[in-house]
C-alpha atoms as a PDB file:
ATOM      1  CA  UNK A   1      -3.830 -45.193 -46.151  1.00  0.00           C
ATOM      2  CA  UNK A   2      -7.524 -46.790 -45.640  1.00  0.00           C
ATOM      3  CA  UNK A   3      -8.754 -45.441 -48.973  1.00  0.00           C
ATOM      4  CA  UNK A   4      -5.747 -46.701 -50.827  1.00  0.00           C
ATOM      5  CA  UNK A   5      -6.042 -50.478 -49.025  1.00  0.00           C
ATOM      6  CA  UNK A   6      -9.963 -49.944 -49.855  1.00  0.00           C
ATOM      7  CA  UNK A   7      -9.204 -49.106 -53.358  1.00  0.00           C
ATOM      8  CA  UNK A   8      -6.735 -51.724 -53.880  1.00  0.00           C
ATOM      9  CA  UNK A   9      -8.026 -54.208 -52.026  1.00  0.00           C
ATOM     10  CA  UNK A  10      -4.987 -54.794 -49.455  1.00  0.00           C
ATOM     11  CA  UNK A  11      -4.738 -55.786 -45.949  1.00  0.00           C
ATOM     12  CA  UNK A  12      -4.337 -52.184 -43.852  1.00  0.00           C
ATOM     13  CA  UNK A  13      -0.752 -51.712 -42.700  1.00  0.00           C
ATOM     14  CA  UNK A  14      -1.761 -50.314 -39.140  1.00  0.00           C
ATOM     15  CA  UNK A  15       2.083 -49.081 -37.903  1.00  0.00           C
ATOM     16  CA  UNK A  16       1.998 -47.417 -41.527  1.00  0.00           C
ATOM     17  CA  UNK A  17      -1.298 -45.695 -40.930  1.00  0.00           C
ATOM     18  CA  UNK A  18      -0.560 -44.832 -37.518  1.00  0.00           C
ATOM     19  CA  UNK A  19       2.926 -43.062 -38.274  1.00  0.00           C
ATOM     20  CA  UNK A  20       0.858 -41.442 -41.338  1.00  0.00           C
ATOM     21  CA  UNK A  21      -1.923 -39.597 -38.866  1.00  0.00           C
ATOM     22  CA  UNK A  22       0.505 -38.577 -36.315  1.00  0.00           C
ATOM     23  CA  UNK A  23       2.661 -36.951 -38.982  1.00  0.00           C
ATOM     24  CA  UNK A  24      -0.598 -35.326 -40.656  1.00  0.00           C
ATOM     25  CA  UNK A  25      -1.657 -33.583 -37.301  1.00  0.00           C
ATOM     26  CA  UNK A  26       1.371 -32.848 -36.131  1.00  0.00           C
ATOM     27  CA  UNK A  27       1.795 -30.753 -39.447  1.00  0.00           C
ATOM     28  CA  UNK A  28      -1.917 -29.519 -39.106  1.00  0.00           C
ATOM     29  CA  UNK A  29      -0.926 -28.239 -35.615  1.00  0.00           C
ATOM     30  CA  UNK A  30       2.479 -26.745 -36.283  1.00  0.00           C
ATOM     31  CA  UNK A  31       0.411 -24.651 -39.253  1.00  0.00           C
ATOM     32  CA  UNK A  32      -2.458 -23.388 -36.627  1.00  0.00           C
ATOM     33  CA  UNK A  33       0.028 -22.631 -34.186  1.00  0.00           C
ATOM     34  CA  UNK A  34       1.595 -20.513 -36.735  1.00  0.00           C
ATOM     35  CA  UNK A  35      -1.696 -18.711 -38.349  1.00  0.00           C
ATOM     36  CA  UNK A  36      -2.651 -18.476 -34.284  1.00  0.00           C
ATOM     37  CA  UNK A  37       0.914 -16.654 -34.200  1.00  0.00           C
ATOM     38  CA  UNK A  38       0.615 -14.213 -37.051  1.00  0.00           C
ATOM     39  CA  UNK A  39      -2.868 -13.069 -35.378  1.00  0.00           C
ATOM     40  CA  UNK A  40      -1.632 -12.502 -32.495  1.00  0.00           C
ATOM     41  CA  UNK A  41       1.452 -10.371 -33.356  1.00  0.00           C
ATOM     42  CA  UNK A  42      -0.917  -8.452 -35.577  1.00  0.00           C
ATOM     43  CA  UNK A  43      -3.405  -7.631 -32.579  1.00  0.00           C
ATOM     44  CA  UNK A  44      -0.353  -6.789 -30.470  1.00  0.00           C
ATOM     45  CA  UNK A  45       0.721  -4.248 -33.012  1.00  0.00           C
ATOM     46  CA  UNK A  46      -1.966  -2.395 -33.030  1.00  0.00           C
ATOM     47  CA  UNK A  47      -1.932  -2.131 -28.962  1.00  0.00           C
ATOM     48  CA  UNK A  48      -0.172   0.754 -27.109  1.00  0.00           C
ATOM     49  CA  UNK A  49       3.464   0.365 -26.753  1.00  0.00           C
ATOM     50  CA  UNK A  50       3.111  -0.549 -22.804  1.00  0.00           C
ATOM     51  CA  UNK A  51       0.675  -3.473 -23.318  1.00  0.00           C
ATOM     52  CA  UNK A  52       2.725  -4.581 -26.274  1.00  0.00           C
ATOM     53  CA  UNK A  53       6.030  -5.101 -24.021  1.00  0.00           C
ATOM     54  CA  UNK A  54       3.905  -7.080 -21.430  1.00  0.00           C
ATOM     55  CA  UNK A  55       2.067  -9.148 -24.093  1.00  0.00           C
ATOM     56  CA  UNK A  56       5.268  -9.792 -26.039  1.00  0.00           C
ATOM     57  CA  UNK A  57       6.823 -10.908 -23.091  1.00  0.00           C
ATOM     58  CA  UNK A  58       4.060 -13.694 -21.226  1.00  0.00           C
ATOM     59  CA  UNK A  59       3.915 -15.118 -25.179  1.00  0.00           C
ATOM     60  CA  UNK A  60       7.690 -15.449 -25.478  1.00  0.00           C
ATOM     61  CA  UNK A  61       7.889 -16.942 -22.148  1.00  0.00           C
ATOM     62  CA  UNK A  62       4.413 -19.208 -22.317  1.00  0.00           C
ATOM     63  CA  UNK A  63       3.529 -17.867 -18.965  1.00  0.00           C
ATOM     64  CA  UNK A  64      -0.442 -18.184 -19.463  1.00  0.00           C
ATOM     65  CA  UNK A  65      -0.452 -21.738 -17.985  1.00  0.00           C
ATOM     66  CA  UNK A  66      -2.426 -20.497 -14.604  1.00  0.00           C
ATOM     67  CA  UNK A  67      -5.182 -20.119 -17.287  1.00  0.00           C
ATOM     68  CA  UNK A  68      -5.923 -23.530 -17.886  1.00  0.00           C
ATOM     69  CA  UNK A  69      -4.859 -25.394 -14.359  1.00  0.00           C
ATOM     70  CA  UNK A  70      -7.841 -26.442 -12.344  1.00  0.00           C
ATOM     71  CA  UNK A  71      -9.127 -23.745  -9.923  1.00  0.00           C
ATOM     72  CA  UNK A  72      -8.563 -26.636  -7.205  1.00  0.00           C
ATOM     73  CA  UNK A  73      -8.925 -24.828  -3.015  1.00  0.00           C
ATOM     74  CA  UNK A  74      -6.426 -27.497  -1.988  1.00  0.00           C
ATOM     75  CA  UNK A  75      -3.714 -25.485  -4.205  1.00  0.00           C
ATOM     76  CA  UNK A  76      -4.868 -22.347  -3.610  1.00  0.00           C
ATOM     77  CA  UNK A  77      -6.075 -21.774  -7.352  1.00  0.00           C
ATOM     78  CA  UNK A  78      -9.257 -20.905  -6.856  1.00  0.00           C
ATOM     79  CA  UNK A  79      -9.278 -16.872  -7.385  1.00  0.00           C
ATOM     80  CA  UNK A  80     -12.181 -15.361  -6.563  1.00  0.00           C
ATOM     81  CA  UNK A  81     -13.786 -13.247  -9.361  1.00  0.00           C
ATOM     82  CA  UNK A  82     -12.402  -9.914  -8.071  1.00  0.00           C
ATOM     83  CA  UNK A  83      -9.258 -12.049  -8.201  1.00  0.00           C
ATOM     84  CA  UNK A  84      -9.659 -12.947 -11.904  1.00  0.00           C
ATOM     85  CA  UNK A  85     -10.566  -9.946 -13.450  1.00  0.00           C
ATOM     86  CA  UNK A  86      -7.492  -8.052 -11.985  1.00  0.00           C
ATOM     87  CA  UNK A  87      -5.220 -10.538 -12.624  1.00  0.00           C
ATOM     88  CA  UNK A  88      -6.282 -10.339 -15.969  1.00  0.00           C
ATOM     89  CA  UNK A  89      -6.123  -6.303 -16.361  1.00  0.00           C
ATOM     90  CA  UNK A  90      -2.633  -6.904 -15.193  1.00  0.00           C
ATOM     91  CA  UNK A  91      -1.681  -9.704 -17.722  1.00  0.00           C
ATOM     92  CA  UNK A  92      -2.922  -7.049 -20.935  1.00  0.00           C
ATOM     93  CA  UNK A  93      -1.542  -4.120 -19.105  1.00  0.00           C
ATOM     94  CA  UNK A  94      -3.919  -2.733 -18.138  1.00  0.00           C
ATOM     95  CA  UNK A  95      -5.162  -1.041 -14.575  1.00  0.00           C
ATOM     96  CA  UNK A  96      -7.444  -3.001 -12.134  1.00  0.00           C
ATOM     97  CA  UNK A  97     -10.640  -1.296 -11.064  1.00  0.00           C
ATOM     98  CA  UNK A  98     -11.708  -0.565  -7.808  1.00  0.00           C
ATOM     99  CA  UNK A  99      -8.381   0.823  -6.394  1.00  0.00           C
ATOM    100  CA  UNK A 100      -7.778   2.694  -3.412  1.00  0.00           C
ATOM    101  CA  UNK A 101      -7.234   6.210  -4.047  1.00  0.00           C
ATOM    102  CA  UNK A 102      -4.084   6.385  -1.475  1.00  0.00           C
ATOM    103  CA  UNK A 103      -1.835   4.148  -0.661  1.00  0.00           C
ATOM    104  CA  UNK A 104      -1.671   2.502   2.915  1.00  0.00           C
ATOM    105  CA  UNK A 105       1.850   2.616   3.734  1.00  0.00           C
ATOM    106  CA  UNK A 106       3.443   5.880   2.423  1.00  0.00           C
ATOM    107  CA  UNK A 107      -0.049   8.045   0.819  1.00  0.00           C
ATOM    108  CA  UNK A 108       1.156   8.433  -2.258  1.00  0.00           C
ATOM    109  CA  UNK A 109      -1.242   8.125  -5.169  1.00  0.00           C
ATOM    110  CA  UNK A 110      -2.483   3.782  -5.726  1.00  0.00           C
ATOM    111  CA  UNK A 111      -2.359   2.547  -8.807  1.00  0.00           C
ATOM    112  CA  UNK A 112      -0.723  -1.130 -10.009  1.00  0.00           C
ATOM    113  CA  UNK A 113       2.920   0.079 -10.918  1.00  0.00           C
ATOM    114  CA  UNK A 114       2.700   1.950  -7.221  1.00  0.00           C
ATOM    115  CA  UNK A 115       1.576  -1.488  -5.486  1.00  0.00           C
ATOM    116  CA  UNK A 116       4.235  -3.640  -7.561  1.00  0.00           C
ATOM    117  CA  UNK A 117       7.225  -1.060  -6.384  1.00  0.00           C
ATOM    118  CA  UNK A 118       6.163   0.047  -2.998  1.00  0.00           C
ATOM    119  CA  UNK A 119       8.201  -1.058  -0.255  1.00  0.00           C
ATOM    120  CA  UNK A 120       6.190   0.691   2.939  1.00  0.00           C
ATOM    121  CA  UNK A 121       2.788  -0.862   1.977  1.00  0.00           C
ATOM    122  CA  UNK A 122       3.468  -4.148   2.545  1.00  0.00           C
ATOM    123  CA  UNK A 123       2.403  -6.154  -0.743  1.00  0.00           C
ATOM    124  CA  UNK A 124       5.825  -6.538  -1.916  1.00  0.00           C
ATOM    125  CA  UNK A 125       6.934  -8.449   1.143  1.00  0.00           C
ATOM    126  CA  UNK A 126       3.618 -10.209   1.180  1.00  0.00           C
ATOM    127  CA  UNK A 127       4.441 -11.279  -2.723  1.00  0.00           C
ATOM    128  CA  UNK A 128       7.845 -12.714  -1.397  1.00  0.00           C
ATOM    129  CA  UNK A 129       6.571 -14.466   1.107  1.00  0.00           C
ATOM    130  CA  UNK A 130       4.315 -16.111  -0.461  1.00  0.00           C
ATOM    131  CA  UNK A 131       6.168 -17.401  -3.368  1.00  0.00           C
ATOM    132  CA  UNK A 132       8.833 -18.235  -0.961  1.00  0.00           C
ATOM    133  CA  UNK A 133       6.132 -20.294   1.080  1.00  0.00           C
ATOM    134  CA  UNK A 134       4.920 -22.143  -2.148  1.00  0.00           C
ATOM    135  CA  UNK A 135       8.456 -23.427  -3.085  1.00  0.00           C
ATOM    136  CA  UNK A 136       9.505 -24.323   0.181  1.00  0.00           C
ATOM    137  CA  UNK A 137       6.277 -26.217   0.771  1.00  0.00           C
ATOM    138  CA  UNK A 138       6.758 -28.378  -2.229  1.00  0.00           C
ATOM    139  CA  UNK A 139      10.167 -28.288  -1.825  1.00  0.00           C
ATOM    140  CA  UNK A 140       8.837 -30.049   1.607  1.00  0.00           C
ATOM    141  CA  UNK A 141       6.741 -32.600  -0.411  1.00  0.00           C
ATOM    142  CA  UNK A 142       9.751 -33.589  -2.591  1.00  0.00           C
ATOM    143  CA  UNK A 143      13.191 -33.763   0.136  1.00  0.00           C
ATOM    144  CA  UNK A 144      11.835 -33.231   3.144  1.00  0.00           C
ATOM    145  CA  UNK A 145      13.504 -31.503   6.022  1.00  0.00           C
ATOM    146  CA  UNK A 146      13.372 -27.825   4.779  1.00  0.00           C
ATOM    147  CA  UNK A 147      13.768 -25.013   6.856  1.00  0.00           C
ATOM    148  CA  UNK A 148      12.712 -21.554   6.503  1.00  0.00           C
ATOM    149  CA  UNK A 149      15.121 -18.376   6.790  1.00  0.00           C
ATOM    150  CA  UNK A 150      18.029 -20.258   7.838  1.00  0.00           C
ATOM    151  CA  UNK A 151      21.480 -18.851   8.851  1.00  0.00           C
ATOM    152  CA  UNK A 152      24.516 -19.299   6.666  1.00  0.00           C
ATOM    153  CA  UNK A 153      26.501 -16.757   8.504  1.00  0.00           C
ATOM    154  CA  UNK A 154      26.069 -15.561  11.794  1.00  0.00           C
ATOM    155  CA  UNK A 155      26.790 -11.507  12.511  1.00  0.00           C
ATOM    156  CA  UNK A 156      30.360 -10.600  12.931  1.00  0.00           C
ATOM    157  CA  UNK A 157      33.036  -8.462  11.687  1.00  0.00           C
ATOM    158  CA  UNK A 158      31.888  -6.619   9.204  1.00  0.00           C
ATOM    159  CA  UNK A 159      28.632  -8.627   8.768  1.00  0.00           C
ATOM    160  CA  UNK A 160      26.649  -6.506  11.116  1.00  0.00           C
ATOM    161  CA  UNK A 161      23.149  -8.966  10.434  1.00  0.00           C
ATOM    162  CA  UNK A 162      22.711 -12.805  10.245  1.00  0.00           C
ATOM    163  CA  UNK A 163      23.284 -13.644   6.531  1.00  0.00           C
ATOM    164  CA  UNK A 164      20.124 -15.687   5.994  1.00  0.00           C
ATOM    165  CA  UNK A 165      18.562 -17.374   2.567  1.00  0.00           C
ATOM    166  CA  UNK A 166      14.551 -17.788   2.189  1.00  0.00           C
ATOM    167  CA  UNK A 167      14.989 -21.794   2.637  1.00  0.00           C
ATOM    168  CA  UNK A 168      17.382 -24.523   2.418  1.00  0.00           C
ATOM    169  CA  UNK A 169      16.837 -28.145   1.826  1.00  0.00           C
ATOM    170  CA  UNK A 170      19.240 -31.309   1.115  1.00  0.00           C
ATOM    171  CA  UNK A 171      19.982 -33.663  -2.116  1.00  0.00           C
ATOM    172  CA  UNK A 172      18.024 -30.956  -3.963  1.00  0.00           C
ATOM    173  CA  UNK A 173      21.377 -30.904  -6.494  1.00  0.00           C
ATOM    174  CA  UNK A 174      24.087 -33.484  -5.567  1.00  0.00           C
ATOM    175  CA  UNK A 175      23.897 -36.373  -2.771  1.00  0.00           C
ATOM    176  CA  UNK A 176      23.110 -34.728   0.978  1.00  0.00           C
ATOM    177  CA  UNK A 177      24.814 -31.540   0.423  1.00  0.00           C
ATOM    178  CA  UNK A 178      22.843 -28.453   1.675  1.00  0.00           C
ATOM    179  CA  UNK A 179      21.323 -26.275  -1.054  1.00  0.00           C
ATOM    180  CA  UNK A 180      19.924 -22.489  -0.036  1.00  0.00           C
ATOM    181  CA  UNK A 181      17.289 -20.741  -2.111  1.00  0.00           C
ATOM    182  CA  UNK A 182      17.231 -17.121  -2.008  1.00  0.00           C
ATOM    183  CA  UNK A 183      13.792 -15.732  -3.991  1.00  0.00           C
ATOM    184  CA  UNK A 184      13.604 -11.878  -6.062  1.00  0.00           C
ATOM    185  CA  UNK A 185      10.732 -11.063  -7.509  1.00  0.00           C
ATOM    186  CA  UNK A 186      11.467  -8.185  -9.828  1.00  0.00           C
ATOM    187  CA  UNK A 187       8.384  -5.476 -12.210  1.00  0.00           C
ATOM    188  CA  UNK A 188      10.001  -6.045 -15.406  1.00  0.00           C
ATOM    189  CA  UNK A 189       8.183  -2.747 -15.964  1.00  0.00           C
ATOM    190  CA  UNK A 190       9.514  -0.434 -13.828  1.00  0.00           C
ATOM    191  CA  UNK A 191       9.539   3.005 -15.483  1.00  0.00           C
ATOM    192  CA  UNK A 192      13.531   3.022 -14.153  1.00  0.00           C
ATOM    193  CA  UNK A 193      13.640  -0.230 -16.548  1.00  0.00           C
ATOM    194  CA  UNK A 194      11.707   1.469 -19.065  1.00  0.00           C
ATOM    195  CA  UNK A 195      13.748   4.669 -19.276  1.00  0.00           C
ATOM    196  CA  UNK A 196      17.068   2.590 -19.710  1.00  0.00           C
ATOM    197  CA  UNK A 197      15.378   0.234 -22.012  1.00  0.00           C
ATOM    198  CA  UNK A 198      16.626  -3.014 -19.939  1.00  0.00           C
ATOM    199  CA  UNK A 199      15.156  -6.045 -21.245  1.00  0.00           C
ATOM    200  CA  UNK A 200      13.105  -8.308 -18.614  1.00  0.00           C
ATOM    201  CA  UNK A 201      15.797 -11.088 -18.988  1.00  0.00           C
ATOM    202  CA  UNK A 202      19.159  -8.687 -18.296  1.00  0.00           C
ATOM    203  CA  UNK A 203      16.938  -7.654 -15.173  1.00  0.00           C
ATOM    204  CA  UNK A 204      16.521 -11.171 -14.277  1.00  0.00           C
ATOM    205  CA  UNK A 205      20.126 -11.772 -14.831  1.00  0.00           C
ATOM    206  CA  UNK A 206      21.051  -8.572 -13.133  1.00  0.00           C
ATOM    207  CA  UNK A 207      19.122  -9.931 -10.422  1.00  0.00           C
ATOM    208  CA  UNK A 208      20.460 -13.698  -9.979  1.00  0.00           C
ATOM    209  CA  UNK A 209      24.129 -11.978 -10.232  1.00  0.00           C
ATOM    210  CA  UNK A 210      23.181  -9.976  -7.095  1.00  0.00           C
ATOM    211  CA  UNK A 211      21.787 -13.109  -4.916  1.00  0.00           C
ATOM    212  CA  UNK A 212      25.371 -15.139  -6.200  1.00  0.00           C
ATOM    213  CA  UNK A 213      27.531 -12.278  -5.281  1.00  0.00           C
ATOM    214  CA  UNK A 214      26.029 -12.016  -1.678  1.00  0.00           C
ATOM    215  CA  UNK A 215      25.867 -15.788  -1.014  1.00  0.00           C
ATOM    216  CA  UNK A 216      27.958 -17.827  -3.130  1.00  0.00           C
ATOM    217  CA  UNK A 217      31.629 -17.533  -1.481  1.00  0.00           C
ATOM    218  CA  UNK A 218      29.838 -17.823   2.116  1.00  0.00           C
ATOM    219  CA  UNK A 219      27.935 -20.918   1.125  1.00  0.00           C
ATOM    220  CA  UNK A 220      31.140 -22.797  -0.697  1.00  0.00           C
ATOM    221  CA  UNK A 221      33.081 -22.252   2.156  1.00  0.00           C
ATOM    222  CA  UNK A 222      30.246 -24.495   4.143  1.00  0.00           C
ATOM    223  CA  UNK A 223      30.616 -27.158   1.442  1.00  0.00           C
ATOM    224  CA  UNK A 224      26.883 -25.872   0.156  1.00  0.00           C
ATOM    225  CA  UNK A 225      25.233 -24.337  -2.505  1.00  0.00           C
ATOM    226  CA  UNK A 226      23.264 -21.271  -3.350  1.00  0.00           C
ATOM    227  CA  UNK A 227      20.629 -20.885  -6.363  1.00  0.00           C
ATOM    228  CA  UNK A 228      18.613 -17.540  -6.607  1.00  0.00           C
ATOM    229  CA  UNK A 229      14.904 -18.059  -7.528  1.00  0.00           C
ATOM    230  CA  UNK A 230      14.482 -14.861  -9.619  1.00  0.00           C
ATOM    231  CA  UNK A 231      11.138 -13.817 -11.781  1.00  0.00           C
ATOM    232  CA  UNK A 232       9.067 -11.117 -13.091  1.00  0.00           C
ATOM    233  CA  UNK A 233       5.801 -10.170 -11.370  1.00  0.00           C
ATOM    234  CA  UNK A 234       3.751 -11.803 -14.323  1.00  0.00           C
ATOM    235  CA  UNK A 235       5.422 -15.153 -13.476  1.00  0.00           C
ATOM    236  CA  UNK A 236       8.814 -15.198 -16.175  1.00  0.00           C
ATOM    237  CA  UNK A 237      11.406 -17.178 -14.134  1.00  0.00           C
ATOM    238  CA  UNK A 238      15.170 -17.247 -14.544  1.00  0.00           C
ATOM    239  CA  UNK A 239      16.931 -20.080 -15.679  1.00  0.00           C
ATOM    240  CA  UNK A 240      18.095 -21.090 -12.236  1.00  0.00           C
ATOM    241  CA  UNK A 241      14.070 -21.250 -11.604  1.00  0.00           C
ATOM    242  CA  UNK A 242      13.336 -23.082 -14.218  1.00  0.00           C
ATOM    243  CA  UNK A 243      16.040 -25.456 -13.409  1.00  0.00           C
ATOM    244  CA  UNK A 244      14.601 -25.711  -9.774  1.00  0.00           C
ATOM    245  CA  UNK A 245      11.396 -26.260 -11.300  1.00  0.00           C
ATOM    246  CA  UNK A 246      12.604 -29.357 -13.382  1.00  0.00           C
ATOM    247  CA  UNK A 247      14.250 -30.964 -10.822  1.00  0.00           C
ATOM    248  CA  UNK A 248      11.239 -30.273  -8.391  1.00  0.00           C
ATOM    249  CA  UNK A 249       8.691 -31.584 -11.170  1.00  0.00           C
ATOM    250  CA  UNK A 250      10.919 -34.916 -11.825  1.00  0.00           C
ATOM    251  CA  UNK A 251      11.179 -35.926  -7.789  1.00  0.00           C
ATOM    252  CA  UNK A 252       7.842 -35.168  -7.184  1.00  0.00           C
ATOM    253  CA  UNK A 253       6.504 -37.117 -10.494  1.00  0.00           C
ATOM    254  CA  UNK A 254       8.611 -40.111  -9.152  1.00  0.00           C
ATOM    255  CA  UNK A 255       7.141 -39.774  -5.874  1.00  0.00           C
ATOM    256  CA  UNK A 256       3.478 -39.932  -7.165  1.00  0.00           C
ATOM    257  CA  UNK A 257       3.762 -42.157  -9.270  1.00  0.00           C
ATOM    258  CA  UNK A 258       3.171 -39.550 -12.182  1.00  0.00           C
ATOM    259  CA  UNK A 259       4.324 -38.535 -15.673  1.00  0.00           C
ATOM    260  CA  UNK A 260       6.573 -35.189 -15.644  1.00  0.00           C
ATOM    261  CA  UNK A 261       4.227 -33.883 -17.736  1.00  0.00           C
ATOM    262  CA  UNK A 262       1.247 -33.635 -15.549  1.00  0.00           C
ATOM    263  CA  UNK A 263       3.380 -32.803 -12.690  1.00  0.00           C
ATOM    264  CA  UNK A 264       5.444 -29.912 -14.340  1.00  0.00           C
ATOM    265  CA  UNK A 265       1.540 -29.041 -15.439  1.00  0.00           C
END
């Protein structure tokens, strides 16, 4: 557009040459992305077939975000470099160094899949926790008034424990009504899931299905509602999560006075 109202002599039309350079990068983007694309599937071909199902499934699922977010204390993003390097070895499949030999809760051989599956050494319950801790906390930030591990049903009958979801807070999905959160975090590669073949999202599915059939009748019949917060170990959430997420991202971005963007960010 500026060479032609050079050549021609002609007053610059800047709407015209604006619209012009956002189409030109936009198309110059959309064609790296796709070169970017057709490198990557090639160097995940050539990998063996384990890190190709966990590569395959972080790029389909853009889960690489905790990449590029500043390593801030406040949030709790700054890893420490042991931290790094074996969250990395676990993103490409691969096996962290430095491992105990045994394991600390039942002495069976430690290795990652052992520490992801393990229910006697403690680091599944400490992986709950904590994500269950994080979205309650800025569940906090956005409603307000959220409690942790409360009782929908007390023990009776046939229900021989307190029926309790991770955390509950109100006006999360319609006016004041009461909404319980139950997390799952599930290995997507499991060698059970392996040996059947099950795809990451019918376990996630598989997964949510559970939480509803436990919770759902109990909650409706206290006027409430139930959403499972389901996702892999490497961070692939469910749609209920993601919806969760939304809705957390939009409050919040209203709240400080932020674009959705850099909130959901």
């Amino acid at each position: 557009m500026i060479q032609h109202s050079i050549k021609n002599h002609q007053k610059l039309n800047i709407l015209e040459h604006n619209e012009n350079v956002e189409k030109t990068l936009k198309i110059a983007k959309d064609v790296k992305e796709l070169k970017n694309e057709v490198i990557s599937e090639g160097i995940i071909d050539e990998l063996p077939t384990n890190q190709q199902r966990v590569l395959r499934r972080i790029v389909k699922d853009k889960v690489s975000s905790w990449l590029s977010v500043i390593p801030t204390a406040k949030d709790g993003f700054d890893l420490s470099a042991q931290q790094f390097r074996d969250r990395l070895s676990e993103r490409y499949g691969k096996e962290p160094i430095n491992l105990p030999a045994e394991c600390d809760g039942c002495g069976k051989e430690f290795s990652l899949q052992h520490a992801l599956d393990c229910k006697k050494g403690g680091l599944v319950k400490k992986g709950h926790d904590s994500l269950r801790d994080e979205c309650s906390r800025l569940a906090e930030a956005a409603w307000g008034g959220v409690k942790i591990e409360p009782v929908i049903k007390e023990a009776c009958g046939r229900l021989k424990e307190d029926l309790r979801a991770d955390f509950c807070v109100r006006g999360v999905w319609e006016g004041d009504r009461l909404a319980f959160f139950d997390n799952c975090i599930i290995d997507a590669d499991a060698p059970s899931r392996i040996q059947r073949n099950t795809s990451y999202k019918t376990s996630l599915n598989a997964a949510a299905k559970v939480k509803m059939e436990k919770y759902k009748k109990v909650c409706e019949d206290i006027r409430s509602s139930i959403t499972p917060l389901a996702c892999t170990t490497d961070r692939v959430l469910h749609r209920e999560f993601q919806a969760f997420i939304k809705r957390l991202s939009t409050r919040l971005a209203s709240k400080w006075e932020k674009s959705y963007a850099q909130t959901m960010g």
